[in-house]
N, C-alpha and C. Protein backbone atom coordinates (compact mmCIF):
# COMPACT_ATOMS: atom_id res chain seq x y z
N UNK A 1 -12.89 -71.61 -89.14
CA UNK A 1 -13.65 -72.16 -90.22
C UNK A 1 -15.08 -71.66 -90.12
N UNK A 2 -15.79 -70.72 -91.11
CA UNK A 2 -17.08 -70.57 -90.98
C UNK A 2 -18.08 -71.68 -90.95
N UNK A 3 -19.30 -71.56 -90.55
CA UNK A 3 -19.50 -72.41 -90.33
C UNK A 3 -21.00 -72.00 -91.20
N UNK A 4 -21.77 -72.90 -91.90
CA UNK A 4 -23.06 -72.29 -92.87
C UNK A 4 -24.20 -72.76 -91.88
N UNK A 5 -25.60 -71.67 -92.10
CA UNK A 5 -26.50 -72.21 -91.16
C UNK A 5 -27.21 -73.59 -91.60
N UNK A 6 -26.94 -74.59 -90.79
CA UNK A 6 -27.61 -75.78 -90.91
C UNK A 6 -29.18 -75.87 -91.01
N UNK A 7 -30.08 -77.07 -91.51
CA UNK A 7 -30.94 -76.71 -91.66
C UNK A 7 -31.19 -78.41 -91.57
N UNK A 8 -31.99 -78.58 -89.85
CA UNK A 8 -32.44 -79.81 -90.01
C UNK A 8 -33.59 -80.62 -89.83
N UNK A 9 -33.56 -81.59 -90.22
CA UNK A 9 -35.27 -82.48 -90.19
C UNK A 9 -35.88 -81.89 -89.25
N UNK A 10 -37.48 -81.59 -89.92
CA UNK A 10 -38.30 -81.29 -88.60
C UNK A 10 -38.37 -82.56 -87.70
N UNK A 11 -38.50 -84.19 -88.06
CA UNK A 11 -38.88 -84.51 -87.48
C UNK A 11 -37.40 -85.28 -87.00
N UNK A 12 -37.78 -85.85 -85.49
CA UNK A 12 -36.17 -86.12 -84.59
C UNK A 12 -36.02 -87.41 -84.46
N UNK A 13 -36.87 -88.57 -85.07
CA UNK A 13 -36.62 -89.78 -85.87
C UNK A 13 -35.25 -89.63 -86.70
N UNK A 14 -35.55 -88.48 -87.77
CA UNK A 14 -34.94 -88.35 -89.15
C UNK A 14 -33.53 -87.26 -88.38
N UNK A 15 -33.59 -86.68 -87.83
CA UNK A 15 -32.66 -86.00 -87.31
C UNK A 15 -31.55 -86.69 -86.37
N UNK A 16 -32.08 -87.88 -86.09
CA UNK A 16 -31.54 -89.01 -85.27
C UNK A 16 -30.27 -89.74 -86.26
N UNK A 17 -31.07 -89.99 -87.69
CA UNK A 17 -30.68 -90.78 -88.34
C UNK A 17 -29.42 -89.72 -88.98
N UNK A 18 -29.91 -88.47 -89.43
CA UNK A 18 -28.79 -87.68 -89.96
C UNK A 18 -27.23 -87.58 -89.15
N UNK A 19 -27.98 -87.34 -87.77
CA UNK A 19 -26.54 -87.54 -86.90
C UNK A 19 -25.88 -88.91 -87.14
N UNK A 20 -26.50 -89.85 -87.09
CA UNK A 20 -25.93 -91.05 -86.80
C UNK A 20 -25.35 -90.98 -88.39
N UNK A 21 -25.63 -90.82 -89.46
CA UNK A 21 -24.70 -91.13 -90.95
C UNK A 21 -23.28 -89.96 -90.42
N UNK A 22 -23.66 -88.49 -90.14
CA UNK A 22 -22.90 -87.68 -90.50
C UNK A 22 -21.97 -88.57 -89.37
N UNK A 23 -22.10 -88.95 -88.09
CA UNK A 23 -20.96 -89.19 -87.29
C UNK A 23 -19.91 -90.07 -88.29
N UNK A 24 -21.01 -91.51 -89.15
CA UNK A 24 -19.90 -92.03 -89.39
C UNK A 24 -19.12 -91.80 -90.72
N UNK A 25 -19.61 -90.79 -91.21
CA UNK A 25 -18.70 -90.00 -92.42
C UNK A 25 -17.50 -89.46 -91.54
N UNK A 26 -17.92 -88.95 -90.61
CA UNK A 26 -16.40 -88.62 -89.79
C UNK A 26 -15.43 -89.31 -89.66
N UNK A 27 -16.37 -90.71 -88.80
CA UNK A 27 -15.40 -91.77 -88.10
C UNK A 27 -14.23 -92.29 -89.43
N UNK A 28 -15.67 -92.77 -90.55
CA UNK A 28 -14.34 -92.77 -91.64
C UNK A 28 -13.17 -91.82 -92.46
N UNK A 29 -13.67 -91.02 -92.36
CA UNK A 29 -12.96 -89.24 -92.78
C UNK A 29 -11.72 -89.54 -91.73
N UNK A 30 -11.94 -89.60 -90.69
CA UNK A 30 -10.89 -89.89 -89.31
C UNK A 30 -9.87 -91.02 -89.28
N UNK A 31 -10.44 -92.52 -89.71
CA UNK A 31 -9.47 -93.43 -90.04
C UNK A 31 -8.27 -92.87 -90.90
N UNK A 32 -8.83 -91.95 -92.27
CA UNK A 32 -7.87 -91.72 -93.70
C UNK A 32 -6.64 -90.82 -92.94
N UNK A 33 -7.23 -89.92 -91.90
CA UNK A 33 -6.10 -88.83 -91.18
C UNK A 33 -5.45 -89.11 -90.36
N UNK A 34 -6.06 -91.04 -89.46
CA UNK A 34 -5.18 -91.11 -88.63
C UNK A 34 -4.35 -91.89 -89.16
N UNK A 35 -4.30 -92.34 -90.09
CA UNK A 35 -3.23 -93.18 -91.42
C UNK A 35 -2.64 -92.36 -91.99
N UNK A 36 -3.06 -91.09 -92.50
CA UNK A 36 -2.04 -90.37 -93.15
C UNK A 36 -1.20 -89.52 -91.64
N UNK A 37 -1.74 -89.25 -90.39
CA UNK A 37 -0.91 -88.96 -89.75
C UNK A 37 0.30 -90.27 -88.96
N UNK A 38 0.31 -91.76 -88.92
CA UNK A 38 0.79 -92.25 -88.80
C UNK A 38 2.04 -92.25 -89.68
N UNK A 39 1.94 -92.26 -91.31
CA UNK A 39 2.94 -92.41 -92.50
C UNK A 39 3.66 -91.28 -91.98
N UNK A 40 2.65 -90.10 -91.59
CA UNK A 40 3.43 -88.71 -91.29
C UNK A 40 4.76 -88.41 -90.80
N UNK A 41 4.22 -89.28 -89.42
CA UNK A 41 4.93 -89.51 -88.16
C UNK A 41 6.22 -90.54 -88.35
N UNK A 42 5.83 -91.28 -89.07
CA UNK A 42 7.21 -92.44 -89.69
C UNK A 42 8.28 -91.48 -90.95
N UNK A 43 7.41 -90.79 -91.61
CA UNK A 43 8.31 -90.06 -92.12
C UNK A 43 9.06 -89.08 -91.19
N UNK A 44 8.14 -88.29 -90.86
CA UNK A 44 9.50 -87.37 -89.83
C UNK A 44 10.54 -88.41 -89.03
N UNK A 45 10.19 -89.28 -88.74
CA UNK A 45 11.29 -90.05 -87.82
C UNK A 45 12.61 -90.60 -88.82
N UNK A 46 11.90 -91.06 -90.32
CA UNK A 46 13.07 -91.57 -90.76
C UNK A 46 13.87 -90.14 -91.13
N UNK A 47 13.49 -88.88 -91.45
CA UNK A 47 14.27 -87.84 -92.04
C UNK A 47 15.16 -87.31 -90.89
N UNK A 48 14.20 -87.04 -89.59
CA UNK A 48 15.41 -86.53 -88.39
C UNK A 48 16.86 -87.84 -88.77
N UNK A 49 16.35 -89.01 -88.58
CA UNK A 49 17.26 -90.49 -88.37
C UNK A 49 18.50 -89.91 -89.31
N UNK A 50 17.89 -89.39 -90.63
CA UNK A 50 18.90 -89.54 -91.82
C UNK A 50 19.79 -87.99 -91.43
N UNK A 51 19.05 -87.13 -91.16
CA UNK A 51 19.90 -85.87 -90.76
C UNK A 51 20.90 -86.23 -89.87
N UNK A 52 20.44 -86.86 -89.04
CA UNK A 52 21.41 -87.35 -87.26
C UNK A 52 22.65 -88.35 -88.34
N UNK A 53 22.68 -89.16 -89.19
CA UNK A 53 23.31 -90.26 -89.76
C UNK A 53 24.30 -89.00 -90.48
N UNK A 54 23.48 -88.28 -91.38
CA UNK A 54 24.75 -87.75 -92.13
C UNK A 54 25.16 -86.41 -91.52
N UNK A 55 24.63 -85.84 -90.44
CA UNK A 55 25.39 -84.72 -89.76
C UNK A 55 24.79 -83.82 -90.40
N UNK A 56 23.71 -83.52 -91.02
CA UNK A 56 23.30 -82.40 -91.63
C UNK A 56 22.01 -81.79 -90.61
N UNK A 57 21.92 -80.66 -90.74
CA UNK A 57 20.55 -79.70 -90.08
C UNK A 57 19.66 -79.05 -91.22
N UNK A 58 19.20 -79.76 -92.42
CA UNK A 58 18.56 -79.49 -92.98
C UNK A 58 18.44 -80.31 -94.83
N UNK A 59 17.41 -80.21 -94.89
CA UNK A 59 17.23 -80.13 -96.53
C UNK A 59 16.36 -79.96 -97.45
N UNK A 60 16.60 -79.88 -98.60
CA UNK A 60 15.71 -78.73 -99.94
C UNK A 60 15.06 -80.13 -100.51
N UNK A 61 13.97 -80.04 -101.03
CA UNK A 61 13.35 -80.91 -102.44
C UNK A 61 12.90 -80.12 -103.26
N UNK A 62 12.28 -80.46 -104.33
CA UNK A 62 11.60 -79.40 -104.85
C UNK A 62 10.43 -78.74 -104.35
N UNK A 63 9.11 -79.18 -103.53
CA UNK A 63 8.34 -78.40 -102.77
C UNK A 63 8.34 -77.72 -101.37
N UNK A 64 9.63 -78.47 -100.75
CA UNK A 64 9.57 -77.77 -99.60
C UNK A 64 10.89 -77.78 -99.11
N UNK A 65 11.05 -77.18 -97.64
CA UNK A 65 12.62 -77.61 -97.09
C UNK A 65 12.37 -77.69 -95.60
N UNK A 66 13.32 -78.92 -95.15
CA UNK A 66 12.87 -79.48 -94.04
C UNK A 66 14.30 -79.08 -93.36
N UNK A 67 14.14 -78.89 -91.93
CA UNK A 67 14.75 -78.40 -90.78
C UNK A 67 14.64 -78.79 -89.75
N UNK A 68 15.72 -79.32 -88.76
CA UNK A 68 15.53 -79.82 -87.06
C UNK A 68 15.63 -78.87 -86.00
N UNK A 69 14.30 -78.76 -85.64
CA UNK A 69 14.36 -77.67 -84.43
C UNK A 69 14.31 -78.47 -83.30
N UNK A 70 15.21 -77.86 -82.29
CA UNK A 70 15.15 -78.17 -80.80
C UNK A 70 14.55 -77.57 -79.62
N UNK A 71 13.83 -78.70 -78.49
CA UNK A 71 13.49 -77.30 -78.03
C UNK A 71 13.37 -78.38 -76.19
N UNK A 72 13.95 -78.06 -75.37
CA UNK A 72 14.04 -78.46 -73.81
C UNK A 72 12.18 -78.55 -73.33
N UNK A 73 11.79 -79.71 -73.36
CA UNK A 73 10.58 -79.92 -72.79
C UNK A 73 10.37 -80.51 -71.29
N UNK A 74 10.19 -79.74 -70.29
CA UNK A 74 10.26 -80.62 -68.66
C UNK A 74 9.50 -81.64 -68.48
N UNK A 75 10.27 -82.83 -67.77
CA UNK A 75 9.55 -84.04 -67.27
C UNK A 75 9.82 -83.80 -65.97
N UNK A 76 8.58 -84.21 -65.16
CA UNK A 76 8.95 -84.27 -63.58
C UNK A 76 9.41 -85.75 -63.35
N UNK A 77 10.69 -85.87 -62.86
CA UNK A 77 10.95 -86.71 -62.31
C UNK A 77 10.68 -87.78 -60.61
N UNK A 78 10.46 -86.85 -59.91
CA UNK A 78 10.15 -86.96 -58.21
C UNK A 78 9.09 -85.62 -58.11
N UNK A 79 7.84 -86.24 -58.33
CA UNK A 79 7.03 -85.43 -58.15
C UNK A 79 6.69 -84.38 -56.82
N UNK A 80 7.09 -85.42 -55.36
CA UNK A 80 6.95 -84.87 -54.35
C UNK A 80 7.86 -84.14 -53.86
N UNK A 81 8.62 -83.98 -54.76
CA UNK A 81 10.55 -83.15 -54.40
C UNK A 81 9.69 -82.04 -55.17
N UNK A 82 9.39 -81.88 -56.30
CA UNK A 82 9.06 -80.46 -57.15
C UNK A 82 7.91 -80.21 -56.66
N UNK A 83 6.78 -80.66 -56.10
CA UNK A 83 5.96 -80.10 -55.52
C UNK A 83 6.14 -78.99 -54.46
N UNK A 84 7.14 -79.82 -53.10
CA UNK A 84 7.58 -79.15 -52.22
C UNK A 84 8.51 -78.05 -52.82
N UNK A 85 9.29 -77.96 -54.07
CA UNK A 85 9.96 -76.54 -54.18
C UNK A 85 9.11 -75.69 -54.54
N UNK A 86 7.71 -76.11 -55.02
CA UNK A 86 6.98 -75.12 -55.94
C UNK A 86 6.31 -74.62 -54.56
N UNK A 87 5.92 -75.03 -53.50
CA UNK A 87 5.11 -74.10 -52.73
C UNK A 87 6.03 -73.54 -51.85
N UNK A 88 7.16 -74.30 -51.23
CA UNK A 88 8.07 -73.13 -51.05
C UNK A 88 8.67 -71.89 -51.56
N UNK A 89 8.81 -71.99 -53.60
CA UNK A 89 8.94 -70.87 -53.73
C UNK A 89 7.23 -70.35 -54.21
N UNK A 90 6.57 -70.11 -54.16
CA UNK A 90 5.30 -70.45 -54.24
C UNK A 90 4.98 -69.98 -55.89
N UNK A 91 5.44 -70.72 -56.58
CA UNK A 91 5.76 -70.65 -58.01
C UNK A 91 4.50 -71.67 -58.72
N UNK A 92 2.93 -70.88 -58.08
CA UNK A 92 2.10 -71.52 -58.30
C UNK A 92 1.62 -71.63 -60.02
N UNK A 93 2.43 -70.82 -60.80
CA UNK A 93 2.35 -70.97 -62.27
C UNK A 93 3.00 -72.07 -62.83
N UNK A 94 3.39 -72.66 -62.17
CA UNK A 94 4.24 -74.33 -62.73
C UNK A 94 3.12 -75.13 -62.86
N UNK A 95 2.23 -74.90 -62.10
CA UNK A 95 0.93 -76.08 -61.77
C UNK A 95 0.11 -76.02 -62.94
N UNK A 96 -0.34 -76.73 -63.83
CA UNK A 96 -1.73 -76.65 -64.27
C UNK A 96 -2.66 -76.81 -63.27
N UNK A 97 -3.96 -75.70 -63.98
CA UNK A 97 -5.05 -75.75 -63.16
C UNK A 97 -6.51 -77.43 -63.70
N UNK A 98 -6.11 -78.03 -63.75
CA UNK A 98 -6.89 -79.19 -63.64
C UNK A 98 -6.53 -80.44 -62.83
N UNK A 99 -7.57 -81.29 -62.78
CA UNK A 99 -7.44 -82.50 -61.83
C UNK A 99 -8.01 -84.02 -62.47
N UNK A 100 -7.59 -84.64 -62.24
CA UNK A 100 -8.19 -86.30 -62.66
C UNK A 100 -9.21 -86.48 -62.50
N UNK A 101 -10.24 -86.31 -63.70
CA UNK A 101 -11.41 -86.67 -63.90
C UNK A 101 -11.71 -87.82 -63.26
N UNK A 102 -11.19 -88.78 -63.74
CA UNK A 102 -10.85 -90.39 -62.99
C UNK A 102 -10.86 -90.60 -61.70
N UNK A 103 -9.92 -89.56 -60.83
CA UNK A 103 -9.61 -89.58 -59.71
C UNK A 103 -10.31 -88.78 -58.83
N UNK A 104 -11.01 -87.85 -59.71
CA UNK A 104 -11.91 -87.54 -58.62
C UNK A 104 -13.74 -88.07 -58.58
N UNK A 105 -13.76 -88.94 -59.40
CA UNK A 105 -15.35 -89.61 -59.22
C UNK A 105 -15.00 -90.89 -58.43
N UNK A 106 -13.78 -90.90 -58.50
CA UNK A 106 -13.17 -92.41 -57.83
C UNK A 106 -13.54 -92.10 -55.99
N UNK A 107 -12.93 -90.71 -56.20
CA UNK A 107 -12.79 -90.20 -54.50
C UNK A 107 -14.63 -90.33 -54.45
N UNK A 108 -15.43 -89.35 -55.11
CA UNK A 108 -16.89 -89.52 -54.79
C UNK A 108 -17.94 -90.70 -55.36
N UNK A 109 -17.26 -91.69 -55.45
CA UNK A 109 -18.34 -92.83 -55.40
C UNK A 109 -17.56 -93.40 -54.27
N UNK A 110 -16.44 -93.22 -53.64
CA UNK A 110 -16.48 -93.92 -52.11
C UNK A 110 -16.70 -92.42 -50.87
N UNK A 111 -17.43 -91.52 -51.57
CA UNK A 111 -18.01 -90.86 -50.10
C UNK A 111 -17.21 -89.47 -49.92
N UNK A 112 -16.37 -89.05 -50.70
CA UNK A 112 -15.40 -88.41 -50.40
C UNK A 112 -15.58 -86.78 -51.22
N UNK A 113 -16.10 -85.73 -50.19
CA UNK A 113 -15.95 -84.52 -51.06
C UNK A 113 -14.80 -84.37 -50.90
N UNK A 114 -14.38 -83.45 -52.34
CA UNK A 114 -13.01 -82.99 -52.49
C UNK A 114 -13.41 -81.20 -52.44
N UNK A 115 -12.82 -80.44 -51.62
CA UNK A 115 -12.88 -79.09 -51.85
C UNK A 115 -12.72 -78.48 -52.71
N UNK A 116 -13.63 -77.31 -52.80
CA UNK A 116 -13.24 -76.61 -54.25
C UNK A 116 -13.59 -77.32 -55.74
N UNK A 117 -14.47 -78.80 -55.65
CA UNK A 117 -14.67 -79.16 -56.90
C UNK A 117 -16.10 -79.11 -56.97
N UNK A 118 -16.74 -78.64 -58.08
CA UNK A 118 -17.86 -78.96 -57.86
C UNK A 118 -17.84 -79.65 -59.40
N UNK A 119 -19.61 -80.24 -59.60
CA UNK A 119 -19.65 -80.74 -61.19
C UNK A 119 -20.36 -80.04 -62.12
N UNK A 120 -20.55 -80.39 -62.92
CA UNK A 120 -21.55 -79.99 -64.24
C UNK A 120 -21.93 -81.19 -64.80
N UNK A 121 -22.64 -81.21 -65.61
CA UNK A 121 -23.64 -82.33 -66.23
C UNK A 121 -22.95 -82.06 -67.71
N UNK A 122 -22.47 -82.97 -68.53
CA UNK A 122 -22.57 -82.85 -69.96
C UNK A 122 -23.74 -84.22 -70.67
N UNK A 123 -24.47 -83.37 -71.45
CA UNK A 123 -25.32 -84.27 -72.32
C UNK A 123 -24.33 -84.46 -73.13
N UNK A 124 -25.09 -86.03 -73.37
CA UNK A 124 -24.00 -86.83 -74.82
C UNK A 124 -24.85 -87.52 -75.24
N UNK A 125 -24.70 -87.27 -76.83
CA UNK A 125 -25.87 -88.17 -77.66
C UNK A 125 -25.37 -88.94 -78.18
N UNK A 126 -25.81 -90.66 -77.94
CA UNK A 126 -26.20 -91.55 -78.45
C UNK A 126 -26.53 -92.08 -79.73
N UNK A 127 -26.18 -92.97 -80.75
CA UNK A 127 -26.70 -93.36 -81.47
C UNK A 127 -25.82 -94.50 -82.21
N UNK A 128 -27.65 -95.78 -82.16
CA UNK A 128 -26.42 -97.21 -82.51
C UNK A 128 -27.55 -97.12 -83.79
N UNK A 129 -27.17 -98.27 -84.78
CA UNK A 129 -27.85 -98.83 -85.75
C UNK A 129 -28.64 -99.82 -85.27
N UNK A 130 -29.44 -99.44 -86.11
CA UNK A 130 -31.11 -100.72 -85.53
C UNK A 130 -30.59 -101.84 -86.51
């Protein structure tokens, strides 16, 4: 999506205030999509339901045509069983490379470096109604 050059308040009172409207044009912009993605989501469920009921793998309306694709997604079941096969076969591409945000400020507010992590700082801006 291009994006046009913005052009904002000199002063950061008023630039304060612009953020704070535009966020909540979002927040509400965001309610309408997470409602229309809810109906979404209830519709696909009742159409798979009705395909599975009448044995069919597909169907036409007049704007579109809908289809059930399948597809095998892995759950780990016994984490410490697939761990141990993965470094035995050392099939270190199974792993994602991230870690528990959660779990690791948990480890360093009781004292605990973890190797290999270091941090970064993210600024986050603020803004309530007066």
């Amino acid at each position: 999506m291009a994006t046009r050059k913005q052009k904002f308040p000199a002063k950061i009172g008023e630039a304060v205030d612009l953020f704070y409207t535009r966020r909540a044009e979002r927040l509400a912009a965001q309610k309408v999509v997470d409602a229309l993605k809810v109906e979404e989501s209830a519709l696909a469920d009742h159409i798979i339901n009705s395909f599975t009921k009448q044995e069919i793998s597909g169907a036409r309306g007049e704007l579109a045509t809908g289809a059930i694709s399948e597809s095998k997604v892995p759950a780990v079941k016994d984490f410490d069983k697939t761990l141990a096969w993965i470094v035995k076969k050392k099939f270190w591409h199974l792993l994602s490379r991230s870690v528990s945000t959660e779990g690791v400020r948990e480890l360093w507010n009781n004292g605990v470096e973890v190797p290999g992590i270091e941090s970064f700082t993210v600024k986050k801006l603020s803004a309530k109604k007066r």
